[in-house]
Protein backbone atom coordinates (compact mmCIF):
# COMPACT_ATOMS: atom_id res chain seq x y z
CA UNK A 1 -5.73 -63.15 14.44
CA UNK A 2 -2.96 -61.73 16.44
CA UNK A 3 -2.32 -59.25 13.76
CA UNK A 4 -5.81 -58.24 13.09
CA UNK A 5 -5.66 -57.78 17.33
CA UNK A 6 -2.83 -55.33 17.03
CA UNK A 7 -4.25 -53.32 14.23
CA UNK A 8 -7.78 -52.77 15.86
CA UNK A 9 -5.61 -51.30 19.44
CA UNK A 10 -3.69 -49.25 16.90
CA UNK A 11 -6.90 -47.74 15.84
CA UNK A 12 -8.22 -47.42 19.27
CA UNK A 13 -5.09 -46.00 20.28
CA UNK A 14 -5.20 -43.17 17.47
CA UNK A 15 -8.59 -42.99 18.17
CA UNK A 16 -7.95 -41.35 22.09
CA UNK A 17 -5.50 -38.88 20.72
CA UNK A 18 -6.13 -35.46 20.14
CA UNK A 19 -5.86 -34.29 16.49
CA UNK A 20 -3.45 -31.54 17.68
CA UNK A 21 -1.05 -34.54 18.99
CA UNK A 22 -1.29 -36.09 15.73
CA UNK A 23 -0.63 -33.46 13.59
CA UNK A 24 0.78 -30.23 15.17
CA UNK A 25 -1.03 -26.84 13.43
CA UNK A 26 1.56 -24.86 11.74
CA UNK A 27 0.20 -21.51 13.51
CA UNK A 28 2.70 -17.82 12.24
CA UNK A 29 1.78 -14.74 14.38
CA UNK A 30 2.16 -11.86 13.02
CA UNK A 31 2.52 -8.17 14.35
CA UNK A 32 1.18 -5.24 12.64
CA UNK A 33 1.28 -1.65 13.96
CA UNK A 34 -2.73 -0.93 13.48
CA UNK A 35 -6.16 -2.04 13.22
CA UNK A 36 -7.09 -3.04 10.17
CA UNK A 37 -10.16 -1.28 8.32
CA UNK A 38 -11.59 -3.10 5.36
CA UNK A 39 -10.32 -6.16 3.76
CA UNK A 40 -12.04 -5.44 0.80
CA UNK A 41 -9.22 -5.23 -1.89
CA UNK A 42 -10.75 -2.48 -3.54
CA UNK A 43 -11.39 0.03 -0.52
CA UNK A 44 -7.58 -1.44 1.16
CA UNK A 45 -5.58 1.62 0.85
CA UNK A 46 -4.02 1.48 4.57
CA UNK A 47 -0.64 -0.51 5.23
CA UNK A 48 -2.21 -2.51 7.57
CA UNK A 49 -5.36 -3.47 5.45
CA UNK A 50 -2.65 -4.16 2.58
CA UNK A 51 -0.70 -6.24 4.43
CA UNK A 52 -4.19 -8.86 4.89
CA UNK A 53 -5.23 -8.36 1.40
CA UNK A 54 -2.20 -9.32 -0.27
CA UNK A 55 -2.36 -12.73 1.43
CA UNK A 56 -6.31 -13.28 0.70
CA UNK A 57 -6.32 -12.09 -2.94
CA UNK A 58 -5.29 -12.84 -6.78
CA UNK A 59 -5.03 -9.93 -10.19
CA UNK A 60 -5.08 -11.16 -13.66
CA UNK A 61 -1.20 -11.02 -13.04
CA UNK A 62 0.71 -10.54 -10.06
CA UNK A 63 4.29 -9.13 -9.49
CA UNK A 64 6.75 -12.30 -8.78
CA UNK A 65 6.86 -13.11 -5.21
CA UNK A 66 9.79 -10.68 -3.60
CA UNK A 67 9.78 -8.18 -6.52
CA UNK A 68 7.67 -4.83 -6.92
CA UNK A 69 9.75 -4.49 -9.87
CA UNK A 70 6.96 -4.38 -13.57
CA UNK A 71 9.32 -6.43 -14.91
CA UNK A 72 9.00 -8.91 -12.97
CA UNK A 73 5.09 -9.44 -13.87
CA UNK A 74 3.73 -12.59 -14.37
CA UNK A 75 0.58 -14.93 -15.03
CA UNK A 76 -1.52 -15.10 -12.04
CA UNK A 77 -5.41 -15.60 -12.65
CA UNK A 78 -4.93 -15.14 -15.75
CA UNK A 79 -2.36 -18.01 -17.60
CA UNK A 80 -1.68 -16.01 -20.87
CA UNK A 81 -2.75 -12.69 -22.60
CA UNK A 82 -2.32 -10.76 -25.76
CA UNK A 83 -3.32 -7.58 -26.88
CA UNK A 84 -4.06 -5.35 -30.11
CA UNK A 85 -1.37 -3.98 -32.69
CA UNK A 86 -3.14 -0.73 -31.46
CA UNK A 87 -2.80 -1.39 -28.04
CA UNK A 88 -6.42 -1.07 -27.37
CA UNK A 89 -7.87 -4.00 -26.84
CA UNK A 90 -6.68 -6.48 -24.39
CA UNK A 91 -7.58 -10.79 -24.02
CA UNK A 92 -6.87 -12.47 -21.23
CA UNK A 93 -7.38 -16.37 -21.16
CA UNK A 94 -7.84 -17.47 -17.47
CA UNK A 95 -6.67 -20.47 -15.64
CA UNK A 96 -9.50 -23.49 -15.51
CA UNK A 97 -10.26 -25.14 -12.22
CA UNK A 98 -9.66 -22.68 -9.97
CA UNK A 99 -12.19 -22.13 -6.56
CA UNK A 100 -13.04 -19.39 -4.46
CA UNK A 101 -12.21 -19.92 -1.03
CA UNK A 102 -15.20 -20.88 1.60
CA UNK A 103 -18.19 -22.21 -0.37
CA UNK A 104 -18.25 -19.49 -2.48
CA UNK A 105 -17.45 -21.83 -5.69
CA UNK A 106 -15.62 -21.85 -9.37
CA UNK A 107 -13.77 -18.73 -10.46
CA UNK A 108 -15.07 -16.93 -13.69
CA UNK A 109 -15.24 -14.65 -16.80
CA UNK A 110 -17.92 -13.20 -14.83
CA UNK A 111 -15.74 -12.45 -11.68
CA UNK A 112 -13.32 -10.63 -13.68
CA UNK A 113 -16.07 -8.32 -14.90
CA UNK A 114 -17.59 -7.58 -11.92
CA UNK A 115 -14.02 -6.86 -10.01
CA UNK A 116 -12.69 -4.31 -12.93
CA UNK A 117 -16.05 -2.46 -13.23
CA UNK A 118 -15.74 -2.71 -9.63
CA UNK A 119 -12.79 -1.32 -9.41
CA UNK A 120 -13.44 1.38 -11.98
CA UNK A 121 -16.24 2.62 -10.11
CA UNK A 122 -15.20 5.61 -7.63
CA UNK A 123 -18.41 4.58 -5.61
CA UNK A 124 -17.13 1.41 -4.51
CA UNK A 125 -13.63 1.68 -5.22
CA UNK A 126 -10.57 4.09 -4.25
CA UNK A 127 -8.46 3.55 -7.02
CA UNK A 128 -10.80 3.85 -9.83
CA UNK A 129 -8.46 6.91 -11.42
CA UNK A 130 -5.87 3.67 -11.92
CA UNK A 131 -8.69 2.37 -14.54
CA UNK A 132 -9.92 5.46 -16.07
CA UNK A 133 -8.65 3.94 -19.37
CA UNK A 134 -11.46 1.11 -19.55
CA UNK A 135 -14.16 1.81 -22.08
CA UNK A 136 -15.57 -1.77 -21.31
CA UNK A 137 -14.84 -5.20 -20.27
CA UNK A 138 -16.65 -8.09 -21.99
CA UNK A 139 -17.07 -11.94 -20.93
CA UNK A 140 -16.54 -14.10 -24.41
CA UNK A 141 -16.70 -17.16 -22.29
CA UNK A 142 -16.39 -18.54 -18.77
CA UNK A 143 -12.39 -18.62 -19.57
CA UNK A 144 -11.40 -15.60 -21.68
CA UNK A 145 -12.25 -11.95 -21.27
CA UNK A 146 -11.55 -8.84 -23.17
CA UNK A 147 -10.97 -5.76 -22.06
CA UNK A 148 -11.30 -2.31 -24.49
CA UNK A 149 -9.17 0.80 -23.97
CA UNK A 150 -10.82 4.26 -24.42
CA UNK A 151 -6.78 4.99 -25.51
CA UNK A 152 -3.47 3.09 -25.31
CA UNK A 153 -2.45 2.88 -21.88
CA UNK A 154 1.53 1.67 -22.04
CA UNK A 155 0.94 0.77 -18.27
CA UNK A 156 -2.10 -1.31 -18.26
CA UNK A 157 -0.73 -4.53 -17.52
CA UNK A 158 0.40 -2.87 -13.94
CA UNK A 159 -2.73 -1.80 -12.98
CA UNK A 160 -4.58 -5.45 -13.08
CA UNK A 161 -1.61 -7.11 -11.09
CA UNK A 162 -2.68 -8.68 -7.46
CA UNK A 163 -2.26 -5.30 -6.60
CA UNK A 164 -5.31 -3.01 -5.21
CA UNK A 165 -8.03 -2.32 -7.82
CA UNK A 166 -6.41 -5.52 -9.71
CA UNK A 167 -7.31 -8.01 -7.41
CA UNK A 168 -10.55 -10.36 -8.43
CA UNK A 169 -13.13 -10.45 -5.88
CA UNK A 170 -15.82 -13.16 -5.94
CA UNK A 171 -19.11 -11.64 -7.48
CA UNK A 172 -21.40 -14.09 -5.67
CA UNK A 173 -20.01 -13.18 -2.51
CA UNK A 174 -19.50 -9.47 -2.97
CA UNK A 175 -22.93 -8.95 -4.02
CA UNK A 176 -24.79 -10.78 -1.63
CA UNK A 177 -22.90 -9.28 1.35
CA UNK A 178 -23.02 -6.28 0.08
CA UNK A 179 -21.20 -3.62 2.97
CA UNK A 180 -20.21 -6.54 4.93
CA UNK A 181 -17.96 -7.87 2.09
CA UNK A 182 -14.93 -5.72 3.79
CA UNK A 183 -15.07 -7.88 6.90
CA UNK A 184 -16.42 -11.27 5.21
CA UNK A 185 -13.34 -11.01 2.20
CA UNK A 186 -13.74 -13.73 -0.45
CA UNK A 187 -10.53 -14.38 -2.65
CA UNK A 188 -8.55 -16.99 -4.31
CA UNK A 189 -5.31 -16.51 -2.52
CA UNK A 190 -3.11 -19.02 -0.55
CA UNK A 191 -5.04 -17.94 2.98
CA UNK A 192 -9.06 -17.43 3.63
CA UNK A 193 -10.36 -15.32 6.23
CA UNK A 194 -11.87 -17.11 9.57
CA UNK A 195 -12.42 -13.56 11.54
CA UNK A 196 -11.57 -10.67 13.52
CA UNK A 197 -11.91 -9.09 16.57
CA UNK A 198 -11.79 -5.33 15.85
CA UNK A 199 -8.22 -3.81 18.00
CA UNK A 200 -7.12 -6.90 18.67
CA UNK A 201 -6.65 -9.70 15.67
CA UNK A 202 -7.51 -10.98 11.99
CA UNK A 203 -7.27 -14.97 11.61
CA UNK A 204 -6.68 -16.60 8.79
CA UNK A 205 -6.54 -20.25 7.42
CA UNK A 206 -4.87 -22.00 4.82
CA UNK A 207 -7.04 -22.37 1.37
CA UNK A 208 -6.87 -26.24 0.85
CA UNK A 209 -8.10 -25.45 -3.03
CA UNK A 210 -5.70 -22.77 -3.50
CA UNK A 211 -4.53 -23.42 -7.44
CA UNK A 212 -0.85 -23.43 -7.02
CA UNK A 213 -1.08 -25.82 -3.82
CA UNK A 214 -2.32 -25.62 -0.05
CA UNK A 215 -0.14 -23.38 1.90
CA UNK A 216 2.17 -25.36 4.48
CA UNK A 217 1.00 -22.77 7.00
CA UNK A 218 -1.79 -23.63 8.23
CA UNK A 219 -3.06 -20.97 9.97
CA UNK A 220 -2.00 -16.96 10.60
CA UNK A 221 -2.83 -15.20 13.45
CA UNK A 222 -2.11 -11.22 12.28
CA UNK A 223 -2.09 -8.90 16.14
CA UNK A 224 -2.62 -5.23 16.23
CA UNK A 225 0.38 -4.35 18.44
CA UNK A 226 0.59 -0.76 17.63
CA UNK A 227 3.20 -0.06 20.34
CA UNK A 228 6.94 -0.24 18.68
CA UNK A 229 8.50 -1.81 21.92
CA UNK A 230 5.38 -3.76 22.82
CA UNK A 231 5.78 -5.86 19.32
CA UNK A 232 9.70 -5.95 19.85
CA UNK A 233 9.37 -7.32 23.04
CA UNK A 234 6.46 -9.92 21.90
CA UNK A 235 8.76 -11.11 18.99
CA UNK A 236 12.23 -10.98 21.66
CA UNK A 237 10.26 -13.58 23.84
CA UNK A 238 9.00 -15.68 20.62
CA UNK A 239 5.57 -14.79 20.76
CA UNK A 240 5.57 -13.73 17.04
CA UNK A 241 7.16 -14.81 14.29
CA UNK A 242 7.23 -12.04 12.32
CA UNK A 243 6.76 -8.12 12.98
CA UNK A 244 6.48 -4.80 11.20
CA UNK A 245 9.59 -3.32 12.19
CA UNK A 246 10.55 0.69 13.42
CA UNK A 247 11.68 2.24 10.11
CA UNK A 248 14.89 3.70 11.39
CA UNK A 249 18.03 3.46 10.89
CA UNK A 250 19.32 3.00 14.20
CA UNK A 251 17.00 0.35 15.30
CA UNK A 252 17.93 -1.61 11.90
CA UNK A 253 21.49 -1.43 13.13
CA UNK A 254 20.68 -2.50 16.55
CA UNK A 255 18.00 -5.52 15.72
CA UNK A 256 21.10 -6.79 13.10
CA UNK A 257 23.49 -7.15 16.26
CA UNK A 258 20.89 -9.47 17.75
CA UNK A 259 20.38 -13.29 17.50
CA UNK A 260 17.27 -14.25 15.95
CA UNK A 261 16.63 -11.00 14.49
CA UNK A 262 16.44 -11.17 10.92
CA UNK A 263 15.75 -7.41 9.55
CA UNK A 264 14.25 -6.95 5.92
CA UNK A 265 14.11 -3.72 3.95
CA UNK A 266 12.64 -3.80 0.86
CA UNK A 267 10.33 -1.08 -1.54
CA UNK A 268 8.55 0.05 -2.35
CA UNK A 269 9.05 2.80 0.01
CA UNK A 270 6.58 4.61 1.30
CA UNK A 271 6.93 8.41 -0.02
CA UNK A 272 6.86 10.67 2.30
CA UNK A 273 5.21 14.34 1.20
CA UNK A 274 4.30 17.26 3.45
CA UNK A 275 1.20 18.59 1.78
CA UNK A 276 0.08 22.00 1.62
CA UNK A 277 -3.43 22.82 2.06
CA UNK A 278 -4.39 25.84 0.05
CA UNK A 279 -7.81 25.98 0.68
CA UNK A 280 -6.71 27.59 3.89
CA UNK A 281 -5.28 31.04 4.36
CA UNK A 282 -3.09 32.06 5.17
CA UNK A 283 -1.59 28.64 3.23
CA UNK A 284 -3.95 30.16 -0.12
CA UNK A 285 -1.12 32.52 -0.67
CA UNK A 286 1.91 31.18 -2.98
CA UNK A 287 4.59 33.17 -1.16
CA UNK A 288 3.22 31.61 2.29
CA UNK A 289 3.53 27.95 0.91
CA UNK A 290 7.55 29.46 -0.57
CA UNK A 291 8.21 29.94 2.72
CA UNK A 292 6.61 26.96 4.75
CA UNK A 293 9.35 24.87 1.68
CA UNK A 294 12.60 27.12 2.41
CA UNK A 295 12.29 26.50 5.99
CA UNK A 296 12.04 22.50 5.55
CA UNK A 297 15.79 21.05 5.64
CA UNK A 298 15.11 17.29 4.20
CA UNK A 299 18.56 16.68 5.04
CA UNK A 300 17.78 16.70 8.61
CA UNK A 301 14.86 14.28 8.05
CA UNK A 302 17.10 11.99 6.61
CA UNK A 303 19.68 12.38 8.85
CA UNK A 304 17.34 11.29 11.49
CA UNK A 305 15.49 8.15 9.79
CA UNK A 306 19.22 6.70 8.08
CA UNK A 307 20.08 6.27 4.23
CA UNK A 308 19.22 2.40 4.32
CA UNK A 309 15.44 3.20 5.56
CA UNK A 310 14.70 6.71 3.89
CA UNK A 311 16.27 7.95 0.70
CA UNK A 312 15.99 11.47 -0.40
CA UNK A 313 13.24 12.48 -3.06
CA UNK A 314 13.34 15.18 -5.18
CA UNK A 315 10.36 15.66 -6.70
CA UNK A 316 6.13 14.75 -5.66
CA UNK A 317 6.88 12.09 -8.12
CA UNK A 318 8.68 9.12 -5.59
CA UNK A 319 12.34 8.12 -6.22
CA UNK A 320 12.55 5.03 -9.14
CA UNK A 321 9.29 5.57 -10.21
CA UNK A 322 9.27 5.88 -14.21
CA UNK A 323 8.71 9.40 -15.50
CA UNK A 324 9.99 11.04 -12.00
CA UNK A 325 11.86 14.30 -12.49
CA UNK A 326 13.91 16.41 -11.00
CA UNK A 327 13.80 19.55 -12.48
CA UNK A 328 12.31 22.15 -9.77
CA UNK A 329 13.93 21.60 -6.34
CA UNK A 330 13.35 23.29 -3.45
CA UNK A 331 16.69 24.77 -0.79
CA UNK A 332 16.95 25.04 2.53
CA UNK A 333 17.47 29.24 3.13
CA UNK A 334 15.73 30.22 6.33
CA UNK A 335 16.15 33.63 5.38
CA UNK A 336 14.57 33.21 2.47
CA UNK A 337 11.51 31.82 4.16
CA UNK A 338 11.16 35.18 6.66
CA UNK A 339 11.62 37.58 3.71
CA UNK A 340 8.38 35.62 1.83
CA UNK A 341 6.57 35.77 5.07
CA UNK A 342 7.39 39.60 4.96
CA UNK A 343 6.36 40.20 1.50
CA UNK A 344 2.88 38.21 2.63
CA UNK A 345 2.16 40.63 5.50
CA UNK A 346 3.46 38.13 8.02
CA UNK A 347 6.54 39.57 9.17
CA UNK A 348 5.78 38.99 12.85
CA UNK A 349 5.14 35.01 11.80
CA UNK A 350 2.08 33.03 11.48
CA UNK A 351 0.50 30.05 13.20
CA UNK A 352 -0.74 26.47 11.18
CA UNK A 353 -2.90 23.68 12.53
CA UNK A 354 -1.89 20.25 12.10
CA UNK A 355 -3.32 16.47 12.68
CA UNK A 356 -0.38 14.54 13.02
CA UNK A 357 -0.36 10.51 13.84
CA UNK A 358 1.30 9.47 16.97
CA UNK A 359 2.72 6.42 15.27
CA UNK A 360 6.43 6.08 15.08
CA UNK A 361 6.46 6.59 11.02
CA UNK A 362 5.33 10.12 11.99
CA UNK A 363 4.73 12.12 14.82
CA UNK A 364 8.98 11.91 15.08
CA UNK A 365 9.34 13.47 11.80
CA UNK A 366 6.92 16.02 12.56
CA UNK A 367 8.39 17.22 15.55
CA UNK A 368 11.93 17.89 13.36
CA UNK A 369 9.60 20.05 11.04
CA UNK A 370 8.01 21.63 13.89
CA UNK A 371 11.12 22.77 15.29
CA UNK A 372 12.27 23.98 12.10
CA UNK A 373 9.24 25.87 10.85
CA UNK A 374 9.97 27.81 14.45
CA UNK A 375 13.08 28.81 13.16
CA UNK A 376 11.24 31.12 10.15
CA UNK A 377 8.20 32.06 12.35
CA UNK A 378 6.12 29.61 11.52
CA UNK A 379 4.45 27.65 14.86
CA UNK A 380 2.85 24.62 13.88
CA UNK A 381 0.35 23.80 16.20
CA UNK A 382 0.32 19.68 16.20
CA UNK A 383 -3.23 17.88 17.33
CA UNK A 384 -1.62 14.42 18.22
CA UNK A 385 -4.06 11.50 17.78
CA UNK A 386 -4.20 8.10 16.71
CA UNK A 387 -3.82 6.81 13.30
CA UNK A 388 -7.12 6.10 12.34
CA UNK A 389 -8.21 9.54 14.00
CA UNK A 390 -5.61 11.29 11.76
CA UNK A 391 -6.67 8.91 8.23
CA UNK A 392 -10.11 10.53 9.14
CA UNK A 393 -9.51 13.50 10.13
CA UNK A 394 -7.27 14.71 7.28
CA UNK A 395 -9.88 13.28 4.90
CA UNK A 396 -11.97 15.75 6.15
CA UNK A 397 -9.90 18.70 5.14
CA UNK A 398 -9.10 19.40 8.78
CA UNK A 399 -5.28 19.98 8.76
CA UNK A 400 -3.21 22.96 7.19
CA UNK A 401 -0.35 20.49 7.13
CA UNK A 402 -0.84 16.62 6.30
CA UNK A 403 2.65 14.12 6.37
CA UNK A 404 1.57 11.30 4.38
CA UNK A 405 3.31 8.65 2.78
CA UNK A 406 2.33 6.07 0.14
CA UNK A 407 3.38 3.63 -1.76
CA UNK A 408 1.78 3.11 -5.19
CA UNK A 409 2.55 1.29 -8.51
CA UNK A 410 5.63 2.84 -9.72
CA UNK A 411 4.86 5.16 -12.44
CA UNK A 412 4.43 8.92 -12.29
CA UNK A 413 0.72 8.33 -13.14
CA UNK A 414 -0.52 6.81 -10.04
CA UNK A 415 1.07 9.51 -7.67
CA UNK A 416 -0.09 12.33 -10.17
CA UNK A 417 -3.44 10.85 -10.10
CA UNK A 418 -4.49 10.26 -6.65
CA UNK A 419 -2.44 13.13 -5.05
CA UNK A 420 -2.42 15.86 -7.40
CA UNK A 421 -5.37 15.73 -9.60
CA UNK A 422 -8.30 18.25 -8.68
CA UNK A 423 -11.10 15.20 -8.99
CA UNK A 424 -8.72 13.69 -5.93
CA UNK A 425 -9.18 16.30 -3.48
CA UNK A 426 -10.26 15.22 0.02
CA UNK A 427 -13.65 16.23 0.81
CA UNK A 428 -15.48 16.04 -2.73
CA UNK A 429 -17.55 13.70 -4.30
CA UNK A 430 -14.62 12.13 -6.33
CA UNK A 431 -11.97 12.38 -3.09
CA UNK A 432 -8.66 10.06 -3.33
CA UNK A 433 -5.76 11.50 -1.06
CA UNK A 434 -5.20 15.34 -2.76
CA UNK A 435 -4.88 16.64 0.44
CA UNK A 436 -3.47 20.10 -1.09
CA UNK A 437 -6.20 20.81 -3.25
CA UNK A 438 -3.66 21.01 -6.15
CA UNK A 439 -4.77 21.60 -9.53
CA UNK A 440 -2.42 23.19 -12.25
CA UNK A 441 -1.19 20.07 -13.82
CA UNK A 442 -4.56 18.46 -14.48
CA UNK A 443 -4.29 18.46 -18.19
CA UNK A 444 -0.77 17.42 -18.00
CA UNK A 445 -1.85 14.47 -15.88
CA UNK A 446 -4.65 13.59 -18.41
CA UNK A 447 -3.06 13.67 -21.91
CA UNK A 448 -0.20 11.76 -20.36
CA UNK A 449 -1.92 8.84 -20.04
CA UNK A 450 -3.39 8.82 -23.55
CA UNK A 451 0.29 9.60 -25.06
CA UNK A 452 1.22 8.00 -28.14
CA UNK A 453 4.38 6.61 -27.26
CA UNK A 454 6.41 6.69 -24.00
CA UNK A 455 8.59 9.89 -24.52
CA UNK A 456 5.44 12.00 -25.01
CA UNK A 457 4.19 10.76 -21.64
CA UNK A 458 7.23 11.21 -19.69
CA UNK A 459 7.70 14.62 -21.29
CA UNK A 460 4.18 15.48 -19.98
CA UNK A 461 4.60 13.80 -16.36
CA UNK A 462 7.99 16.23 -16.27
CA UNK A 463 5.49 19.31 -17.32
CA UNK A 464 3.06 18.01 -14.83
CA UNK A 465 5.86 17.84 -11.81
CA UNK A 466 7.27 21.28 -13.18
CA UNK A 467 3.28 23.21 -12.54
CA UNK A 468 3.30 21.20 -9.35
CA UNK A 469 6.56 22.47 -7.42
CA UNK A 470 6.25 25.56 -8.71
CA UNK A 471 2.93 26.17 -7.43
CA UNK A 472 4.33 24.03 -4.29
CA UNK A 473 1.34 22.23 -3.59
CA UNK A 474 3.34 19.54 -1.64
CA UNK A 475 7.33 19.12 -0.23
CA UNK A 476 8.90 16.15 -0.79
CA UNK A 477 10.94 14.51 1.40
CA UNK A 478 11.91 10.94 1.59
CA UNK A 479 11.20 7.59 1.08
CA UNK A 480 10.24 5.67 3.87
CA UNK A 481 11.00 2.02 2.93
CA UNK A 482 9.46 -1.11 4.39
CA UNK A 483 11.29 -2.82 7.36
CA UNK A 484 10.10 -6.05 8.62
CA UNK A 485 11.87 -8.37 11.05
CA UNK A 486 11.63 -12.27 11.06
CA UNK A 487 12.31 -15.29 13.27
CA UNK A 488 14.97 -17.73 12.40
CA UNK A 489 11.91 -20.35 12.30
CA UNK A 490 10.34 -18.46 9.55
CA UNK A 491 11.70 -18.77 5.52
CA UNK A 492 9.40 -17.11 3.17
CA UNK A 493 10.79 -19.28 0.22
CA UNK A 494 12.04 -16.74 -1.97
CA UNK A 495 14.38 -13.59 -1.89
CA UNK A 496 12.77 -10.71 -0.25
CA UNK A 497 13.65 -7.39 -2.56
CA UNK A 498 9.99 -5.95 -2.92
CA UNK A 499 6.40 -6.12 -1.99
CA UNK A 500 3.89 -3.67 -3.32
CA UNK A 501 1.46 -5.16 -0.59
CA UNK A 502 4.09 -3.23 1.90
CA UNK A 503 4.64 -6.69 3.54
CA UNK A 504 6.17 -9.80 2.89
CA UNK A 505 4.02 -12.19 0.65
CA UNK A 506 3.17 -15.41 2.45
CA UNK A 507 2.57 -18.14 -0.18
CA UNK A 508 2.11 -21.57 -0.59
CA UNK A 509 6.15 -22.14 -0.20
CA UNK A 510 6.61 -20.24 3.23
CA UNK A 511 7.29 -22.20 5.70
CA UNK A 512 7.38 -22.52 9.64
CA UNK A 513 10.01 -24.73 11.28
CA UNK A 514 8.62 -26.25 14.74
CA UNK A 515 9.54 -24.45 17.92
């Protein structure tokens, strides 16, 4: 009786106590740099939105936690493929048992469909150039689909990783919510999403039916803190746990020197290209565009952001990616650039309008280039705004100028593709990010991804980069790689080397060690 006694005021006891008391939620703030957009994967093309969709979604395949490197590919969705002798036809068998999050229920064949003619589809997707390749994609039963190639693509198995148009949407959801799917996401990922609150946050939970375990963070809170020192000092006092970092050098070496500062650099890097806009004069003219690339000294640049944080590029193609070359570079001769001005008609100098983001990743750089420009006769007028005012803006074919940087799968093709291709241009019915209007390589860009064989495609991506800087569509000028900083609580349970996402991939083995 006495027992039974102590038992039932045990329960009573447990009873009166608040579930937090009982079991502490394992809460990890975040700190991004902007508001995010869309969270649907297949529209996600800004680091912010990226950041949130790598945590929510799942590809066929995914790129090892840490790694952006293709070889490190492995199953995801999908638990094992094979494919033709012809390299044509692809099968993938997918894993059984596994649940959308919410009530949204049991992952498919069908979901597959839907998400690659989904992402095929330029109406509802921004990387459907990446699956241009598809001739169709067939259900054979609710665990195995096949996919048909119009040709060989050597790189297809990159382009379904958890990766933009890669990752699998739910069909349910995305059909019946329609234009609200991009702020109502439905994946299979380790984390859901609970909601947001436009300029301020994005909350996420831990998926309890997430296949490869529930997360042991239970819930992240993800702040738009687009102020550099306002996020520094936020994470200084221990109000976040983790932060996207100022990519320069001399704030990596300072942050190193302090305790609980735990700096991570990792690619891919985002490129960084000065495009050219020659559907504006006097920018139409070949020996204007000459000049605006003699009077650009990347060295500078460089010198400014540090070698750890941003490399030197060499071509429009970025640094590492397969089938980059380096043939056609452009030098620094400022005399150079007033003599083409001359020849032009512009010997007394000309004036370009620019949009140019205030963020830190840019309005810095932009200023060097300014100053330099100045130095041929070139004044480059800068219209400072916000980041989302410059992402639309400059998709409206409203700058002379546009800095932008990217970070895409990393072969020649995708850069070639979405930045260089004439169906890309901004402004047109089939727009991606051509912001230059380029168009001389286009048939290089095509048969290269129906070559044979490997050497035939790289020797066309080298023809394709060759047409390019000559015609100087766009300057390159470095790579911009990803710098994050983390609180001794945090471990992300693996080694940190690479995240195509652009931010560290929070799993089902991260963990959060109690304040």
């Amino acid at each position: 009786m006495r027992n039974s006694a102590i038992a039932l005021a045990a329960l009573m006891f447990a009873a009166c106590v608040p579930a937090a008391a009982r079991a502490e939620e394992t809460v990890l703030r975040v700190a991004g740099n902007g508001d995010v957009s869309t969270l649907d994967a297949h529209r996600a093309s800004a680091t912010s939105d990226k950041t949130v969709v790598g945590w929510i979604y799942n590809g066929l395949v995914r790129f090892k936690p840490g790694s952006a490197d293709p070889k490190d590919i492995e199953p995801d969705l999908a638990e094992s493929w094979e494919k033709s002798a012809d390299g044509k036809v692809w099968t993938f068998h997918l894993r059984k048992g596994v649940l959308f999050q919410g009530d949204w229920g049991p992952f498919s064949a069908d979901d597959v469909v839907y998400s690659l003619q989904r992402s095929a589809d330029p109406k509802r997707s921004t990387f459907s150039s990446d699956f241009a390749a598809i001739d169709r994609v067939e259900k054979i039963d609710d665990l195995t689909v096949r996919i048909t190639l119009k040709y060989p693509d050597v790189n297809f198995l990159g382009r379904v990783t958890n990766y933009h148009g890669g990752n699998i949407v739910s069909r349910k959801a995305a059909e019946e919510l329609g234009d609200k799917f991009g702020t109502h996401p439905v994946g299979t990922g380790p984390f859901a999403f609970v909601e947001q609150v436009t300029q301020q946050y994005v909350k996420l939970s831990a998926n309890p039916h997430y296949f490869r375990g529930k997360p042991k963070i239970d819930t992240i809170m993800v702040r738009n803190i687009p102020s550099d020192s306002a996020r520094e000092l936020a994470f200084s006092s221990g109000e976040i746990d983790l932060m996207y970092a100022k990519r320069e050098q001399r704030w990596v070496d300072s942050a190193r020197r302090r305790p609980g500062f735990n700096v991570e650099i990792f690619r891919p890097g985002e490129y960084r290209l000065l495009h050219i806009n020659q559907s504006v004069p006097p920018l139409d003219d070949i020996r204007v565009r000459r000049a605006i690339a003699a009077a650009v000294n990347v060295d500078d640049l460089v010198r400014y952001v540090g070698k750890d944080v941003g490399p030197k590029g060499c071509s429009v193609v970025p640094p590492g990616y397969l089938g980059e070359d380096c043939s056609v570079r452009y030098s620094f001769d400022i005399a150079k650039a007033k003599k083409l001005l001359a020849e032009a008609g512009h010997k007394d100098g000309i004036t370009i309008k620019a949009i140019v983001s205030n963020i830190s990743a840019q309005q810095p750089f932009m200023e060097i280039i300014q100053a330099q420009l100045a130095k041929a006769g070139i004044k480059l007028e800068m219209q400072v705004v916000d980041h989302a005012t410059y992402q639309s803006q400059t998709r409206k074919d409203l700058s002379g100028l546009v800095f932008y940087g990217a970070a895409r799968f990393p072969i020649a093709d995708t850069y070639l593709s979405e930045f260089f291709h004439s169906r890309a241009t901004v402004n047109t019915p089939t727009a991606a990010t051509n912001f230059s209007h380029c168009k001389v390589a286009d048939k290089e860009i095509e048969q290269a991804r129906m070559a044979p064989d490997a050497e035939a495609q790289k020797a066309l991506w080298k023809e394709a980069q060759r047409k390019i800087m000559e015609d100087v569509c766009a300057i390159p000028l470095f790579e911009l790689r990803q710098v994050w900083a983390r609180s001794d609580r945090l471990d992300f349970g693996y080694e940190l080397k690479g995240a195509m996402n652009l931010a560290p991939p929070l799993t089902e083995a991260t963990t959060l060690k109690p304040r």
